[in-house]
C-alpha atoms as a PDB file:
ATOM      1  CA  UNK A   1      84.352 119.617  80.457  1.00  0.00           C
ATOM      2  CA  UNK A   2      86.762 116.820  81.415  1.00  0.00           C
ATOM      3  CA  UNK A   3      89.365 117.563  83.426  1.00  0.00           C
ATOM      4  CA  UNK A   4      92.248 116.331  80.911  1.00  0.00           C
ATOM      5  CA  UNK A   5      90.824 117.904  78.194  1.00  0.00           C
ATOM      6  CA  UNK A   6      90.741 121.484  80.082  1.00  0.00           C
ATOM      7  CA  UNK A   7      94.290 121.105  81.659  1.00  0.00           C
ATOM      8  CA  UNK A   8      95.898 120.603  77.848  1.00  0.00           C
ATOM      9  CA  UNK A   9      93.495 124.154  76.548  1.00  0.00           C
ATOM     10  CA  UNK A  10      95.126 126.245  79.772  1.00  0.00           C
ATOM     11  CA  UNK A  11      98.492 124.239  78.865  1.00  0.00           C
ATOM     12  CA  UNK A  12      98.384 125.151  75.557  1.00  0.00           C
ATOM     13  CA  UNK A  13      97.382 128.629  75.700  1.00  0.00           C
ATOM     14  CA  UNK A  14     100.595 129.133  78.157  1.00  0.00           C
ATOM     15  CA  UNK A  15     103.071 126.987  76.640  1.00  0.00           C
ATOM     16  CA  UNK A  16     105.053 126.353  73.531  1.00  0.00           C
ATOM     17  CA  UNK A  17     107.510 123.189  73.987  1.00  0.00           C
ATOM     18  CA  UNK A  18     106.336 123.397  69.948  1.00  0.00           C
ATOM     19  CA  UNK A  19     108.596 126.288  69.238  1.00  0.00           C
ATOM     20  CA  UNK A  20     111.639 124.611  67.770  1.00  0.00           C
ATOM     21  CA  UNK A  21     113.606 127.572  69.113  1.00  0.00           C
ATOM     22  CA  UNK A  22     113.146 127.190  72.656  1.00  0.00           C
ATOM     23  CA  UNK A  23     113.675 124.375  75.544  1.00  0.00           C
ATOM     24  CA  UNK A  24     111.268 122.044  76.355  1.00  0.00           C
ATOM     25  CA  UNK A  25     110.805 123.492  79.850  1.00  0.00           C
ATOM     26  CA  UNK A  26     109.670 126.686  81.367  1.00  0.00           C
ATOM     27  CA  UNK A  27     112.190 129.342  81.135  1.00  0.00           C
ATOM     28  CA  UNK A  28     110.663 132.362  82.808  1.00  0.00           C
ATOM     29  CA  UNK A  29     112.071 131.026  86.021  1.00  0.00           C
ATOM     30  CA  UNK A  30     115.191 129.237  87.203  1.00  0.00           C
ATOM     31  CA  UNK A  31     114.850 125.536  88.622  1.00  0.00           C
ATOM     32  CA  UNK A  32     117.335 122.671  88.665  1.00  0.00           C
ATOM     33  CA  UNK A  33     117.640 118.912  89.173  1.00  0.00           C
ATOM     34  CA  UNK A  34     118.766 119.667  92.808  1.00  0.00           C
ATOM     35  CA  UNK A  35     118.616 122.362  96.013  1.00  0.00           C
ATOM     36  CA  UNK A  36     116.180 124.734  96.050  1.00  0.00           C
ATOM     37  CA  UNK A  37     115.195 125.000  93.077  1.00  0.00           C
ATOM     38  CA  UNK A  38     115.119 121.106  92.486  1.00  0.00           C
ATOM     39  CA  UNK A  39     112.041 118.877  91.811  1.00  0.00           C
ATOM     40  CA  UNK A  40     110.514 119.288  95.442  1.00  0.00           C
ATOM     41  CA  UNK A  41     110.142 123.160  94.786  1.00  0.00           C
ATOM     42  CA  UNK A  42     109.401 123.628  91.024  1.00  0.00           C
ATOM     43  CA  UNK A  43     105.513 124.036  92.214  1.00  0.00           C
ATOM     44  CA  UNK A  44     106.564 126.856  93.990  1.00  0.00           C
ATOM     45  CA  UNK A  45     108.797 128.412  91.957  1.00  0.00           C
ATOM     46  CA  UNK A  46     106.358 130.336  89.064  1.00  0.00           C
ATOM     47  CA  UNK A  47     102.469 130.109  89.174  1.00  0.00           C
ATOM     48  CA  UNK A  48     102.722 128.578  86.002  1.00  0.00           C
ATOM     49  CA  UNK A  49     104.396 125.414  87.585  1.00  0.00           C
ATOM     50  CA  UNK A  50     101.417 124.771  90.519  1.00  0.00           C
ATOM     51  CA  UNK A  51     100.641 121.106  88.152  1.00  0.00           C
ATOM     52  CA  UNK A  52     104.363 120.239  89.643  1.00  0.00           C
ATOM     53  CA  UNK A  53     102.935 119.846  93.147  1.00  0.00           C
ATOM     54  CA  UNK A  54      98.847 119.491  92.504  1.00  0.00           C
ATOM     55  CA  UNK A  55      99.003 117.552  89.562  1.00  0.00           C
ATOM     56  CA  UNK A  56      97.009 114.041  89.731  1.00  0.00           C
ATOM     57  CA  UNK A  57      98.569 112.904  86.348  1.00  0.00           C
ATOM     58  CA  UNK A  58     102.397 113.478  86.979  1.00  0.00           C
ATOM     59  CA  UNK A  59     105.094 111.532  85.058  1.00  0.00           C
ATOM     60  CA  UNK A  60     107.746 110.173  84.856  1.00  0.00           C
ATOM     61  CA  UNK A  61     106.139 106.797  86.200  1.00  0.00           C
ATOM     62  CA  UNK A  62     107.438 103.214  87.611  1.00  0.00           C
ATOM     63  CA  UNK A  63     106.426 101.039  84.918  1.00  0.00           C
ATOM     64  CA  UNK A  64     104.952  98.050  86.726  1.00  0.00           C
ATOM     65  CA  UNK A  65     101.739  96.125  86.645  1.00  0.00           C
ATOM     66  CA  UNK A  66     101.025  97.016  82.805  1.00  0.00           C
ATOM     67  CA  UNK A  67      98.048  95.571  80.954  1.00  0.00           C
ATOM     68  CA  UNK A  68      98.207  94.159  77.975  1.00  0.00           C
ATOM     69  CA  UNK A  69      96.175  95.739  74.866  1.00  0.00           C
ATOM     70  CA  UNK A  70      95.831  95.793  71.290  1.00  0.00           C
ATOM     71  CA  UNK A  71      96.755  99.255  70.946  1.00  0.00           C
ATOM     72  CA  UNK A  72      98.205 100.083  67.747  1.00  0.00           C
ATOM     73  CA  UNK A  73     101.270  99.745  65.801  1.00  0.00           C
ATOM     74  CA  UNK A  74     103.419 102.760  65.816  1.00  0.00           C
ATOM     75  CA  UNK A  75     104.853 103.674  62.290  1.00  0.00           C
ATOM     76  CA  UNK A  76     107.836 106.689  62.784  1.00  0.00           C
ATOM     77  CA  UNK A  77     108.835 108.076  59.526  1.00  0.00           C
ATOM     78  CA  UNK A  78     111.645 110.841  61.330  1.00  0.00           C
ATOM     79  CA  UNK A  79     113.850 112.750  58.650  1.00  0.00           C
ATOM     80  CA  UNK A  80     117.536 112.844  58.314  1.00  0.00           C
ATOM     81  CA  UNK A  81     120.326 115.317  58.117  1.00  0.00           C
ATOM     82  CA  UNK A  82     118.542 118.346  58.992  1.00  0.00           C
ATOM     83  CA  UNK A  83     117.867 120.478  62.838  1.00  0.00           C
ATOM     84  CA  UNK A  84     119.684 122.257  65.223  1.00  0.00           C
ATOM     85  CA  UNK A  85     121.241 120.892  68.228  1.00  0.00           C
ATOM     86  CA  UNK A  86     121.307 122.706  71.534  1.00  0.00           C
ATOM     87  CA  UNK A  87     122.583 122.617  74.848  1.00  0.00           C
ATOM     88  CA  UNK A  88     119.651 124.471  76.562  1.00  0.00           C
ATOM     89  CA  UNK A  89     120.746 124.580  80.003  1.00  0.00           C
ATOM     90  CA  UNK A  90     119.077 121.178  81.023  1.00  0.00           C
ATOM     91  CA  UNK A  91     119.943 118.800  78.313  1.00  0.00           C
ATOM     92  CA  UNK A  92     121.017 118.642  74.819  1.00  0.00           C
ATOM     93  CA  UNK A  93     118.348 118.652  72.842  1.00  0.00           C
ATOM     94  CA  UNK A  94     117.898 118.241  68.525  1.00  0.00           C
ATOM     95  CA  UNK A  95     115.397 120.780  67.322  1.00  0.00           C
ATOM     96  CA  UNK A  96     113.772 119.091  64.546  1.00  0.00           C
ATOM     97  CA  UNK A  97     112.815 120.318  60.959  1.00  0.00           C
ATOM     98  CA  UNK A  98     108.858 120.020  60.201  1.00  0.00           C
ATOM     99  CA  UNK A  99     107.712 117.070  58.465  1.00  0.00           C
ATOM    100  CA  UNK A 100     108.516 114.420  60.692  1.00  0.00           C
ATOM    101  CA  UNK A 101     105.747 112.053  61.767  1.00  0.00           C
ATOM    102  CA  UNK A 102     104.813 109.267  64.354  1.00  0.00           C
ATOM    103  CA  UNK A 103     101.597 107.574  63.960  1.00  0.00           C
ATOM    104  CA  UNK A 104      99.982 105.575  66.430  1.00  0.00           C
ATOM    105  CA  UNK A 105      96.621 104.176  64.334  1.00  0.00           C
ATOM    106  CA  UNK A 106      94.504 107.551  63.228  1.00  0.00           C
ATOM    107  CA  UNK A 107      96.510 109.930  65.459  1.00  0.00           C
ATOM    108  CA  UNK A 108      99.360 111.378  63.961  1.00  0.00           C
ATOM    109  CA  UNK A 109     101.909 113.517  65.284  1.00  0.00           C
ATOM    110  CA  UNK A 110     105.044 115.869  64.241  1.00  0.00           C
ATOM    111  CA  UNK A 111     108.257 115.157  65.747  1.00  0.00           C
ATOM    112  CA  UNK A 112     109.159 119.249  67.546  1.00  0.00           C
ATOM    113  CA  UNK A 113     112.432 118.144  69.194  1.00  0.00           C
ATOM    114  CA  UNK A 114     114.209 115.425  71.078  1.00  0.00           C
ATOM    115  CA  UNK A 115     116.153 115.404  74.322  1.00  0.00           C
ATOM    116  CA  UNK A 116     118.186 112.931  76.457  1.00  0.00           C
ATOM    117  CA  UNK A 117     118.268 112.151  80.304  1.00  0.00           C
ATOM    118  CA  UNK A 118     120.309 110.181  82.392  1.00  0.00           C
ATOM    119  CA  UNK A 119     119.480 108.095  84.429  1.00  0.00           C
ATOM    120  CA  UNK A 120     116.416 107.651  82.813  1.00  0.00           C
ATOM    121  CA  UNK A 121     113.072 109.025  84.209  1.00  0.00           C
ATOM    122  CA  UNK A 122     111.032 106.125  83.760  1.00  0.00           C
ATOM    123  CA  UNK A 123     111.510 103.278  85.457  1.00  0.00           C
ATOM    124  CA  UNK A 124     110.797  99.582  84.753  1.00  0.00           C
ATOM    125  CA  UNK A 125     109.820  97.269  88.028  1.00  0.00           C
ATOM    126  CA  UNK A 126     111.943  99.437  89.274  1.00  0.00           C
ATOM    127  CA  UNK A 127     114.891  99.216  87.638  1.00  0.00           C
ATOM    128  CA  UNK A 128     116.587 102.204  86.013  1.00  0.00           C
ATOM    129  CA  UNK A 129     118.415 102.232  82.983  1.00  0.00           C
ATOM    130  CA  UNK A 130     121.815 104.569  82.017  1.00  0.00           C
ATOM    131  CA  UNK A 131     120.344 107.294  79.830  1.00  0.00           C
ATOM    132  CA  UNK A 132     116.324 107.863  78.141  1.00  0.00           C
ATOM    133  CA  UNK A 133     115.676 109.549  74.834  1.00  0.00           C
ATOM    134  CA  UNK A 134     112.251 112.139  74.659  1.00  0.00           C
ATOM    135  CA  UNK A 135     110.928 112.390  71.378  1.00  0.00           C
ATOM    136  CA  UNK A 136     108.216 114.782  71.726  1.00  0.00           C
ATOM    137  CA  UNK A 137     105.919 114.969  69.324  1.00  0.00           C
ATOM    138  CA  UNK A 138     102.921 118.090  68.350  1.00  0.00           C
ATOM    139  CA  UNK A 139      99.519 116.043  67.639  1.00  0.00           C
ATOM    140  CA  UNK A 140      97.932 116.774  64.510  1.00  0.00           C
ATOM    141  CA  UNK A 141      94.725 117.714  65.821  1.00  0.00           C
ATOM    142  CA  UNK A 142      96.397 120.152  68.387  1.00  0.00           C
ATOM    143  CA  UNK A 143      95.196 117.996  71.660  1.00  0.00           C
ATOM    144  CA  UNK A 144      98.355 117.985  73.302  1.00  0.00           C
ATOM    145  CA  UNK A 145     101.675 116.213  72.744  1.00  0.00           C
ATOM    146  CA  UNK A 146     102.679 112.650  72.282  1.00  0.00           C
ATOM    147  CA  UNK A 147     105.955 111.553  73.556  1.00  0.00           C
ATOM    148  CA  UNK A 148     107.914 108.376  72.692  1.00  0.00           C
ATOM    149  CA  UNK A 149     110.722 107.340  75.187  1.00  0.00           C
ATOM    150  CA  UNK A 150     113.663 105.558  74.617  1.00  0.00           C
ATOM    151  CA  UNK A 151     115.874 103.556  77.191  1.00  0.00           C
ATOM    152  CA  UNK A 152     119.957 103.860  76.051  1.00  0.00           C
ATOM    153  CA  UNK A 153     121.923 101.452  77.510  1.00  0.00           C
ATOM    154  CA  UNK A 154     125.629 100.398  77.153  1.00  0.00           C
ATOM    155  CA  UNK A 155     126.816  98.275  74.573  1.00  0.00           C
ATOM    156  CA  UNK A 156     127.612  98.657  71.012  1.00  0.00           C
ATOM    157  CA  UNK A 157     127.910 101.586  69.270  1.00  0.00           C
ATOM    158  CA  UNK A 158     125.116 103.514  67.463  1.00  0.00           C
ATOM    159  CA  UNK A 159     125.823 105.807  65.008  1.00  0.00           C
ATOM    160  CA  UNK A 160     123.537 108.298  65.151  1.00  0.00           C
ATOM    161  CA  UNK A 161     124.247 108.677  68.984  1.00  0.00           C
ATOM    162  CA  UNK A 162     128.017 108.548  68.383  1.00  0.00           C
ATOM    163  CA  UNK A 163     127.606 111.544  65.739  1.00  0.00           C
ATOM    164  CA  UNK A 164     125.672 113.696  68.501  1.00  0.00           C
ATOM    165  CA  UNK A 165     127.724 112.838  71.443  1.00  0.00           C
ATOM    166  CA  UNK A 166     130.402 114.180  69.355  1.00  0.00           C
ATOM    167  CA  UNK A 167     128.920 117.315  68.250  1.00  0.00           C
ATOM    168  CA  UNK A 168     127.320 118.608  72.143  1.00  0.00           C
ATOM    169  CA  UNK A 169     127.905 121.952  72.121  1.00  0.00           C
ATOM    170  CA  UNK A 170     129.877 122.222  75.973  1.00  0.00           C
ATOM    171  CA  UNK A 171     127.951 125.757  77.051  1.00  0.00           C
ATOM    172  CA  UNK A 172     124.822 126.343  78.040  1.00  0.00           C
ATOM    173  CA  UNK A 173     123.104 128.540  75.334  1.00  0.00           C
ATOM    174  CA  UNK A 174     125.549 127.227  72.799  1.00  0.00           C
ATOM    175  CA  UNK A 175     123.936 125.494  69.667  1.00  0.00           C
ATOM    176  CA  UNK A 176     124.999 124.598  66.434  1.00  0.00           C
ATOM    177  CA  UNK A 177     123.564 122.172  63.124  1.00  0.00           C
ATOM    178  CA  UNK A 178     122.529 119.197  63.627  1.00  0.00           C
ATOM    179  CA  UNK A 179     125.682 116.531  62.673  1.00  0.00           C
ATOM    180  CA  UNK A 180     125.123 115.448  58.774  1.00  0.00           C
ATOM    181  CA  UNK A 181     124.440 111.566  58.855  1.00  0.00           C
ATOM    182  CA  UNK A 182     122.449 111.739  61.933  1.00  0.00           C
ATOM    183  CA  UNK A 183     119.700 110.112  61.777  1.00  0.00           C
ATOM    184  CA  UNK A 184     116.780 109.874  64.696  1.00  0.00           C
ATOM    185  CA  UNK A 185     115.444 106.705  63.229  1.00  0.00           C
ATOM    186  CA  UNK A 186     118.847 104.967  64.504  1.00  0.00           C
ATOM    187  CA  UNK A 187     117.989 105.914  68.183  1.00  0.00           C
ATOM    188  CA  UNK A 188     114.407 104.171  67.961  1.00  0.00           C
ATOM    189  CA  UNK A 189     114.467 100.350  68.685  1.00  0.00           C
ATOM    190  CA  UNK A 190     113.774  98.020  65.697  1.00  0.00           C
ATOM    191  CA  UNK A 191     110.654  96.425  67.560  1.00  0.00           C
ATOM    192  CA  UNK A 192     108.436  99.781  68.730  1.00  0.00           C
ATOM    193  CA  UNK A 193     106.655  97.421  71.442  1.00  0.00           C
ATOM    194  CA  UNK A 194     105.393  99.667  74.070  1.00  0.00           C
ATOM    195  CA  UNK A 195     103.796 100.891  77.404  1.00  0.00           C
ATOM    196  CA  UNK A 196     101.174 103.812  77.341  1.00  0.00           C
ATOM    197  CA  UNK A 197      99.995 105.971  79.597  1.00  0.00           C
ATOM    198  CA  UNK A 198      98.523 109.549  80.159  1.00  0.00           C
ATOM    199  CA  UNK A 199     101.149 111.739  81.603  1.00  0.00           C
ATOM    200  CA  UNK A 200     102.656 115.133  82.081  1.00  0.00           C
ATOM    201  CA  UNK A 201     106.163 116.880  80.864  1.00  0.00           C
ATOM    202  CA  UNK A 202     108.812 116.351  83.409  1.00  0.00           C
ATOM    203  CA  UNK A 203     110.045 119.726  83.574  1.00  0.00           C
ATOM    204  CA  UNK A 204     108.649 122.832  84.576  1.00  0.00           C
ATOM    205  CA  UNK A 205     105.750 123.425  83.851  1.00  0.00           C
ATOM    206  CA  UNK A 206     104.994 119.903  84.619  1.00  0.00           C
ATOM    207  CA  UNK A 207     101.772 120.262  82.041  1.00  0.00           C
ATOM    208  CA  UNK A 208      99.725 117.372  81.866  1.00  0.00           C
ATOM    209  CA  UNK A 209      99.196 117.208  78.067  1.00  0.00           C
ATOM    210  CA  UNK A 210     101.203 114.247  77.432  1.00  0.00           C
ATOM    211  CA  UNK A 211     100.158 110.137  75.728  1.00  0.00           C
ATOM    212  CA  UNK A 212     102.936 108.562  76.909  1.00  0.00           C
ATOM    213  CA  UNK A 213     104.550 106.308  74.464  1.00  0.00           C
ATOM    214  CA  UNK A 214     107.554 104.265  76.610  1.00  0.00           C
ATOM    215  CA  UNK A 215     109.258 101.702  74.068  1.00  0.00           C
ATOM    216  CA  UNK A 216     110.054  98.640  76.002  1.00  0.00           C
ATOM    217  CA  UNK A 217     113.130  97.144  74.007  1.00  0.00           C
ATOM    218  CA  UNK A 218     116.021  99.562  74.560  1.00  0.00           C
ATOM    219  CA  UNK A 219     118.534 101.025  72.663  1.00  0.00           C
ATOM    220  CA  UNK A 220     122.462  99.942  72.412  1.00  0.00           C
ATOM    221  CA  UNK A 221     125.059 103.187  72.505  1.00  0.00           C
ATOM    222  CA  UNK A 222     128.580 103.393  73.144  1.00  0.00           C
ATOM    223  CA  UNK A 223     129.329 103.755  77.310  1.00  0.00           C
ATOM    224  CA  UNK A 224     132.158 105.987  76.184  1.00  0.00           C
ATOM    225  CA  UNK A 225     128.944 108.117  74.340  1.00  0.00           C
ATOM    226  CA  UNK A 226     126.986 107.957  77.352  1.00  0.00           C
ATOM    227  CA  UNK A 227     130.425 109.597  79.073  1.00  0.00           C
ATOM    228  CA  UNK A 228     129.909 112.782  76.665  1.00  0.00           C
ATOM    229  CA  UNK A 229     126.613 113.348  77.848  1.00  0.00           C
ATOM    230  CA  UNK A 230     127.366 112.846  81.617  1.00  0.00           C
ATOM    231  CA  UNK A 231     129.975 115.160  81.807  1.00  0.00           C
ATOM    232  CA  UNK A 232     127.576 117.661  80.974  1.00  0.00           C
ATOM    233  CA  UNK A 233     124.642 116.341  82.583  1.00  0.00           C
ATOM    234  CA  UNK A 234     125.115 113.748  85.431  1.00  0.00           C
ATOM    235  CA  UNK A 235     121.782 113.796  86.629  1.00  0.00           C
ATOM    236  CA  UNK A 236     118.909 115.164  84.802  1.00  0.00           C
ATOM    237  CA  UNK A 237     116.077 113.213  85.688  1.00  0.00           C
ATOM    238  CA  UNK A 238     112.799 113.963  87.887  1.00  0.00           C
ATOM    239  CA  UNK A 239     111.652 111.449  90.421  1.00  0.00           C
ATOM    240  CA  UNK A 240     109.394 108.580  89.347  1.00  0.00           C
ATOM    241  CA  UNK A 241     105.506 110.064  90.679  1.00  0.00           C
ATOM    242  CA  UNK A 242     102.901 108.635  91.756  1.00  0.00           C
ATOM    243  CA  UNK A 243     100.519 106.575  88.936  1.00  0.00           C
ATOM    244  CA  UNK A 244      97.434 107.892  91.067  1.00  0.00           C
ATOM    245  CA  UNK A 245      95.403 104.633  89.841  1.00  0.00           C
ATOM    246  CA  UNK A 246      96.298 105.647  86.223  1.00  0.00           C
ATOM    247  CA  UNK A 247      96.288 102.254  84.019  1.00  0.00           C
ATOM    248  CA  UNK A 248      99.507 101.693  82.248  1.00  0.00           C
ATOM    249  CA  UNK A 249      98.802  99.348  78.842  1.00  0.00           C
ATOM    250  CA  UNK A 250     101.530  97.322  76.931  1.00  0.00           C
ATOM    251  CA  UNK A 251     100.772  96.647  73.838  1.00  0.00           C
ATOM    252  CA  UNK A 252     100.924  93.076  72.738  1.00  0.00           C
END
């Protein structure tokens, strides 16, 4: 069997980032951005977690040296006014209502729920950007998860992201409705150019079930939006790993 293909069965038998009521992460035990229980130790911190520290197809990546492909045209049709938004702990993150959809050519996928980290986690030649948006998605077929990311940088306002900056619950644990007028679609750039790659979640369990969809235009939001989330999470991002010889395409 190949190796991919078996890692995303145990994955998925284990794990459910696809239950809209629960983080995006491991929960059974405690890790952090930092100390201890920061990135260097999540492989030791539950059994579940070993693809942290032995995984060959870890992400987030340094997106450099990208080769261009005709890969296909992604096509988001996201819905509107509806979800919870929590503050899980880690991030704040908008549980989404079924019926969402990204697809990427045949493969079609369900938007589950979308998170934010700052800095971001990917990197581009290098450079980091303010904040990154996860939109993680539930493929159709059940073989794994595809995830579109989102640079957010500083500049003018967006109104979806000023409507959820407003609205992050300040506790951990604490959730509420998703703002009315908030729309995902807002958050995704109006060219959905990209870089792919096959990656992992970077959280705990670090499960390498992941097509990697990186948009390379970013997004414009507010700085004083970007303030909101930082006060509740300055740093929430896992170290760029190593591509391993993985190609990364861009699609033309």
């Amino acid at each position: 069997m190949e190796r991919r293909t078996f890692l995303k069965g145990l994955a998925l038998l284990g794990f459910c980032p696809l239950c809209a009521s629960r983080a995006f992460a491991a929960e059974d035990a405690h890790w952090s951005y930092e100390g201890d229980a920061g990135p260097a130790r999540w492989g030791a911190l539950a059994k579940d977690n070993v693809a942290c520290s032995a995984g060959s197809q870890q992400s987030p990546l340094n997106i450099v040296g990208a080769i261009k492909a005709d890969l296909p045209d992604l096509r988001i049709e996201w819905l509107k006014d509806s979800g919870r938004i929590v503050n899980n702990g880690h991030t704040i993150q908008l549980n989404a209502p079924p019926g969402g959809r990204l697809t990427a050519g045949d493969v079609v996928s369900e938007l589950v729920q979308f998170h934010f980290h700052a800095p971001s986690e990917h990197r581009v030649d290098g450079q980091l950007f303010p904040m990154e948006a996860h939109f993680v998605h539930s493929k159709a077929n059940g073989d794994g998860l595809g995830v579109l990311g989102v640079f957010l940088v500083e500049g003018k306002p967006n109104p979806t992201f000023a409507l959820l900056a407003d609205a992050f619950p300040k506790q951990a644990g604490a959730e509420a409705p998703a703002p009315a007028g908030a729309d995902p679609r807002d958050l995704a750039p109006a060219s959905l150019k990209y870089w792919k790659y096959e990656g992992s979640l970077t959280t705990p369990p670090c499960s390498e079930v992941v097509d990697w969809w990186v948009c390379s235009d970013p997004v414009e939001v507010a700085k004083a939006d970007i303030a909101k989330f930082t006060a509740l999470y300055s740093m929430n991002a896992r170290p760029v790993q190593d591509a391993a010889r993985r190609l990364i395409l861009q699609s033309r």
